[in-house]
Each structure stands twice: as C-alpha cells, then as structure tokens.
N, C-alpha and C. Protein backbone atom coordinates (compact mmCIF):
# COMPACT_ATOMS: atom_id res chain seq x y z
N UNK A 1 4.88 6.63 24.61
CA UNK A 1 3.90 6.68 23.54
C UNK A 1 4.25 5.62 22.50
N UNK A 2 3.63 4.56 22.23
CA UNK A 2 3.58 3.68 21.01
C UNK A 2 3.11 4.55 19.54
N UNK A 3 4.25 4.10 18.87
CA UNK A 3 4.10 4.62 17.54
C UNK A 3 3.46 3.36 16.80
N UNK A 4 2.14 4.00 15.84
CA UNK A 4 1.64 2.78 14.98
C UNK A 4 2.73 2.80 13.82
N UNK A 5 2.76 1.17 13.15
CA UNK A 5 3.65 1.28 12.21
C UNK A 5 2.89 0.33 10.45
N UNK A 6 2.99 1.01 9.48
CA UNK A 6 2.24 -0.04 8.63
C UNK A 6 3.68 -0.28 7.48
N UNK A 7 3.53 -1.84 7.70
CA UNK A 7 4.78 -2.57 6.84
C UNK A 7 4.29 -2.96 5.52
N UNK A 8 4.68 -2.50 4.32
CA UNK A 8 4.49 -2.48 2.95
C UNK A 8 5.45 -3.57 2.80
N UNK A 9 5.10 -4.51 2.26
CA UNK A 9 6.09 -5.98 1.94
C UNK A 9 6.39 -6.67 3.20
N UNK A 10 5.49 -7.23 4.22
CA UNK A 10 5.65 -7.50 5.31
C UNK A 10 6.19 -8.66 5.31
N UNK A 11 6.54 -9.28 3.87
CA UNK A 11 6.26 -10.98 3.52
C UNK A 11 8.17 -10.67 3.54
N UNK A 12 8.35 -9.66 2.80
CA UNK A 12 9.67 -10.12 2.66
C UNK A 12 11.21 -10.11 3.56
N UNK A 13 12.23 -9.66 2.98
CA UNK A 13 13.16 -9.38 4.04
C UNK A 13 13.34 -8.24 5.01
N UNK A 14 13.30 -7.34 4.58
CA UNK A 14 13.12 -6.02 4.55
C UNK A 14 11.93 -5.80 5.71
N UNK A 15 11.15 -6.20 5.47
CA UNK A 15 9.74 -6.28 5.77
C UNK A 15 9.56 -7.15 7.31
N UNK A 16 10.67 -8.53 7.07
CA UNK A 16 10.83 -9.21 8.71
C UNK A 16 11.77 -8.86 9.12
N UNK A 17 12.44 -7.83 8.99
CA UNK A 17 13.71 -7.31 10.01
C UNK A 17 12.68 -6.33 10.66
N UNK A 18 12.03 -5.61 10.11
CA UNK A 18 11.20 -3.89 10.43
C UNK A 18 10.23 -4.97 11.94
N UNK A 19 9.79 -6.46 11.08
CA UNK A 19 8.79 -6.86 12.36
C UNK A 19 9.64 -7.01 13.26
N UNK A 20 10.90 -8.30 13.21
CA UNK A 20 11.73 -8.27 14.44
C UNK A 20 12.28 -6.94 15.20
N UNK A 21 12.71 -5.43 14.98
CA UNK A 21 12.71 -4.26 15.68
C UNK A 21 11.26 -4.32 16.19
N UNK A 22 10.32 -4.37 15.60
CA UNK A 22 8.99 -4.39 16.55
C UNK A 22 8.81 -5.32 17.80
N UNK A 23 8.89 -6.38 17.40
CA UNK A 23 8.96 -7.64 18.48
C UNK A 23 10.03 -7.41 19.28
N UNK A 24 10.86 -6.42 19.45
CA UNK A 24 12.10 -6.37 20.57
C UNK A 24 11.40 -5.32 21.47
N UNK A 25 10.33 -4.56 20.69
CA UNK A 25 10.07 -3.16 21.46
C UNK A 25 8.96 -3.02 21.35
N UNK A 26 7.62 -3.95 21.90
CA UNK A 26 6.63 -3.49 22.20
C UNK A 26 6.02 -2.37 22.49
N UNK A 27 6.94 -2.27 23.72
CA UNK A 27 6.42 -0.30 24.21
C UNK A 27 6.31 0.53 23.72
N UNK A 28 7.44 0.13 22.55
CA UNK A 28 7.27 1.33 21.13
C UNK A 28 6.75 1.84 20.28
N UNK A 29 6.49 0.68 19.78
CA UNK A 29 5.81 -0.03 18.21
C UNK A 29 5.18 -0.60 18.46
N UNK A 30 3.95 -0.48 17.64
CA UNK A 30 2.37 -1.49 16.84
C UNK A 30 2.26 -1.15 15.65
N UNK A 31 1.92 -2.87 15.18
CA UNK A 31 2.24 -2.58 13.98
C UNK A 31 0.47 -2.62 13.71
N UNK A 32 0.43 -1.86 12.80
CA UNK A 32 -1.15 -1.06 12.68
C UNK A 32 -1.62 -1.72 11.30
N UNK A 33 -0.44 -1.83 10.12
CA UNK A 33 -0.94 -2.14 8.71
C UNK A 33 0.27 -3.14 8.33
N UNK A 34 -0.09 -4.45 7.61
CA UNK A 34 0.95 -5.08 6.86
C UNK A 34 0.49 -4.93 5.39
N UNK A 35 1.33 -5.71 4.46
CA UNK A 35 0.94 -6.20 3.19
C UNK A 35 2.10 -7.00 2.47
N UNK A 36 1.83 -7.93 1.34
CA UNK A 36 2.33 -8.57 1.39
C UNK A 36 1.35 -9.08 -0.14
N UNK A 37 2.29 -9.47 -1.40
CA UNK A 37 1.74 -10.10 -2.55
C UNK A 37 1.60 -11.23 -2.64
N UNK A 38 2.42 -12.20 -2.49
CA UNK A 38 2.19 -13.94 -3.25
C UNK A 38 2.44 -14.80 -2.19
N UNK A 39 3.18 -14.31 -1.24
CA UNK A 39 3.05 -15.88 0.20
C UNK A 39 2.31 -15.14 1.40
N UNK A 40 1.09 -15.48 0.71
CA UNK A 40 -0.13 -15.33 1.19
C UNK A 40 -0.57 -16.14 3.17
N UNK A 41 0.32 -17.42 3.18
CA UNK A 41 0.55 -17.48 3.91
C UNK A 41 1.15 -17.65 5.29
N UNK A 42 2.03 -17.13 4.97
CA UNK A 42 3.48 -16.00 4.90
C UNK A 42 2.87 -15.03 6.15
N UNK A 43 2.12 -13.79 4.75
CA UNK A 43 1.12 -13.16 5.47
C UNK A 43 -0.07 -13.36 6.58
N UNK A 44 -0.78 -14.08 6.38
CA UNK A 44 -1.04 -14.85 7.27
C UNK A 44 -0.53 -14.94 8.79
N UNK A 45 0.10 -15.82 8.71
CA UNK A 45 0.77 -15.87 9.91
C UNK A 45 1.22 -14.79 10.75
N UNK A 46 1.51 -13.56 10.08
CA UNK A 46 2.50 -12.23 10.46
C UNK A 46 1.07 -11.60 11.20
N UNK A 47 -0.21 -11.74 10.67
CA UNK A 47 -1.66 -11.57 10.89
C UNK A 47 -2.09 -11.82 12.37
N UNK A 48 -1.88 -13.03 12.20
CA UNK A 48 -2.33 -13.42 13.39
C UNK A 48 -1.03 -13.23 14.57
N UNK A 49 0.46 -13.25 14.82
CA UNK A 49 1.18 -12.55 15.76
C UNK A 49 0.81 -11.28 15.76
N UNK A 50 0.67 -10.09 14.68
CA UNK A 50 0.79 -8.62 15.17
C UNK A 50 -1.07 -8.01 15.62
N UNK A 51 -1.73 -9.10 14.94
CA UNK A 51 -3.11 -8.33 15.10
C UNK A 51 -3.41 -7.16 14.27
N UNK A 52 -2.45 -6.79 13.30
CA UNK A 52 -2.54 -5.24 12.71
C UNK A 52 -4.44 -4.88 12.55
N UNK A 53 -4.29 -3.55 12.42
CA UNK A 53 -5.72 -2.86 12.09
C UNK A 53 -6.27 -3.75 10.79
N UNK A 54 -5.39 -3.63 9.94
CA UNK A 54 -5.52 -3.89 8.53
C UNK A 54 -4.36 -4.72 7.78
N UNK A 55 -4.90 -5.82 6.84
CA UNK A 55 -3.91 -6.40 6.18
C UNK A 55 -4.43 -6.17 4.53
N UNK A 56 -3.08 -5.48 3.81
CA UNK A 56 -3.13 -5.43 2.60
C UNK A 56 -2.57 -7.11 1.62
N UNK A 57 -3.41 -7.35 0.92
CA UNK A 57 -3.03 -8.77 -0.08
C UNK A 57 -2.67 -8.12 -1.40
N UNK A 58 -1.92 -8.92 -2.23
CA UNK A 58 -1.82 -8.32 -3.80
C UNK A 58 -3.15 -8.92 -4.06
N UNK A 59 -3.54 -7.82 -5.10
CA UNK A 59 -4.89 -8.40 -6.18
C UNK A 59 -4.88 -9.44 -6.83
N UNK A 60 -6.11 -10.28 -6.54
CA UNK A 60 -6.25 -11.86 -7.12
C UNK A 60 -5.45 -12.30 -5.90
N UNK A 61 -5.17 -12.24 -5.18
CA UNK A 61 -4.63 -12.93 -3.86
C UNK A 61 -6.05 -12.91 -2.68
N UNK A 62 -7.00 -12.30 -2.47
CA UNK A 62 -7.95 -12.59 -1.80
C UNK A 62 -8.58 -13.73 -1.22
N UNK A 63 -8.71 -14.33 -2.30
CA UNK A 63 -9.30 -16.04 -1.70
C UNK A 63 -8.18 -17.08 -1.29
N UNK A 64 -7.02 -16.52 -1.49
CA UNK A 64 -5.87 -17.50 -0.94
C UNK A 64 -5.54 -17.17 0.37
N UNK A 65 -5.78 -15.74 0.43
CA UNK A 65 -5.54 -15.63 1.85
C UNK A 65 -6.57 -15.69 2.63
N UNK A 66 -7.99 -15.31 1.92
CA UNK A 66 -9.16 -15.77 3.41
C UNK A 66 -8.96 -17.14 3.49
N UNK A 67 -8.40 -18.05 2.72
CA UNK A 67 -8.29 -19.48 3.51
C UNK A 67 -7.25 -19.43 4.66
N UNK A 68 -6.65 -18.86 4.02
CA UNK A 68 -5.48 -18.78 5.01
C UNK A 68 -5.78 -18.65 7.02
N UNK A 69 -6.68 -17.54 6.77
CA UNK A 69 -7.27 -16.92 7.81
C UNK A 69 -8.54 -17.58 8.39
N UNK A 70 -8.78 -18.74 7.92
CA UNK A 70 -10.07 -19.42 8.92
C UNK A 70 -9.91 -19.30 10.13
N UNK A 71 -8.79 -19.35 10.77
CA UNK A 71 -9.18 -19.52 12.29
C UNK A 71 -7.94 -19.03 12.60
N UNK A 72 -8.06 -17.37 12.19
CA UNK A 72 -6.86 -16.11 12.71
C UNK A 72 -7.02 -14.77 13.30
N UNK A 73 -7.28 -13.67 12.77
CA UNK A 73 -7.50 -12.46 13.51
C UNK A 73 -8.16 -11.57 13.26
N UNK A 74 -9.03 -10.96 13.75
CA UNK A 74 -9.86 -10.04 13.56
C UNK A 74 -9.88 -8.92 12.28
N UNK A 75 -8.68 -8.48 11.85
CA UNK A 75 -8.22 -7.68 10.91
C UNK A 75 -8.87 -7.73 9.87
N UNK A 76 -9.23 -6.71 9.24
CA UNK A 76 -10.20 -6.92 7.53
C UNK A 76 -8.39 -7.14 7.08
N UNK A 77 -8.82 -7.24 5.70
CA UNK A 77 -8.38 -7.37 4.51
C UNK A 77 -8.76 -6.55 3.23
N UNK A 78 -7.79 -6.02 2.63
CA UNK A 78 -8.24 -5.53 1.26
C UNK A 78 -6.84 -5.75 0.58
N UNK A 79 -7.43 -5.69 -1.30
CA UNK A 79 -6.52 -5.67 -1.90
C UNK A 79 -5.75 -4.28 -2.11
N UNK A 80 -4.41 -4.25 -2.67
CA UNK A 80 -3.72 -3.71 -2.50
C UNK A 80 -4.11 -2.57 -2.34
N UNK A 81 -4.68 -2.23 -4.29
CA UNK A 81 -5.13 -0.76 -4.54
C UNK A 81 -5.79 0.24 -3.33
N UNK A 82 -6.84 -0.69 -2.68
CA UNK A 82 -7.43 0.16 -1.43
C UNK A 82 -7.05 0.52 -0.20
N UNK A 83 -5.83 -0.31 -0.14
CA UNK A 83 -5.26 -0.16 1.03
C UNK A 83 -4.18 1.09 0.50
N UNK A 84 -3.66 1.07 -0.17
CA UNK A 84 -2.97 2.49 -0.76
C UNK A 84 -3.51 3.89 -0.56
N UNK A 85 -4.87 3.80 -0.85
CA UNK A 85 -5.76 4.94 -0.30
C UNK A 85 -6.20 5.12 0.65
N UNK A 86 -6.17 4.27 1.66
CA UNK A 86 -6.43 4.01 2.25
C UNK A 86 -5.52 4.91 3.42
N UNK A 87 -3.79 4.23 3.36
CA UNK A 87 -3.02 4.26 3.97
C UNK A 87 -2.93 6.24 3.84
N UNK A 88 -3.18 6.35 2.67
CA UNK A 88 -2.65 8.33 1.73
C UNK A 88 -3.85 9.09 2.95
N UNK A 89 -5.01 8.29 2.97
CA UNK A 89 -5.85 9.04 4.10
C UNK A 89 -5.44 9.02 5.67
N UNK A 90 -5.15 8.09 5.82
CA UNK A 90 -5.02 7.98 7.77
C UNK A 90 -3.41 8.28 7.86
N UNK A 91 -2.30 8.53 7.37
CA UNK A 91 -1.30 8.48 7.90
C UNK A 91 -0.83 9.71 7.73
C-alpha cells in the first residue's frame, strides 16, 4: 500500500531529505502535497519530478511561480492559507 505524503517546506532542508526517503521508495510513498515560500523555483522543479495532487506557494508568490510552471505539471496551486484548510480537511 502507498502512503500519500504532503511536504510543508518542500523547498528546504528538511523538506529534501523527506523527498530523497521518497525517491528511494516509490512503492511506499507519493508525495500527494508540497509547499514551499520564496524559491519559487525551487518549488517548481520538485512539481514537476513528484507530480503532487497539489502545490502550496507563500502568498504574493503566485505569479512567480505560474511562470515558473509554463511548461510543468498538471497540479493546481494555491496560496498558502488555502492549502492549510485544505490539508485540516482531507488528511
């Protein structure tokens, strides 16, 4: 059984060790939700390897990262706040 996984600070250290345990163990882990505040495309990139359901941006980060994402992955986007409620509902 794959466990979904959603990474809160996906940008940072903390955040790319949790992806590298993912990337060793597919069978295990999907990662379902990232997020990530100011290296937008940073985030990005982490976007388009995991495919997550959903990517959380910090607020006022929106238009830095849909550039980011011209030609990346299916995943919406929201800012933080909604993805917080987001996350309090489905998990």
């Amino acid at each position: 059984m794959v466990t979904n996984v959603a990474i809160l600070g996906a940008t940072g250290s903390v955040g790319g060790a949790a992806l590298d345990v993912i990337a060793r163990h597919p069978e295990r882990f999907r990662v379902w939700a990232v997020t990530g505040h100011h290296q937008v495309k940073k985030l990005a990139d982490i976007a388009r390897v995991y495919q997550p359901e959903i990517v959380g941006v910090g607020t006022g980060q929106e238009e830095s990262f849909e550039a980011c994402m011209v030609m990346g992955t299916r995943s919406p986007f929201l800012d933080r706040r909604w993805l917080v409620a987001l996350l309090a509902l489905t998990l």
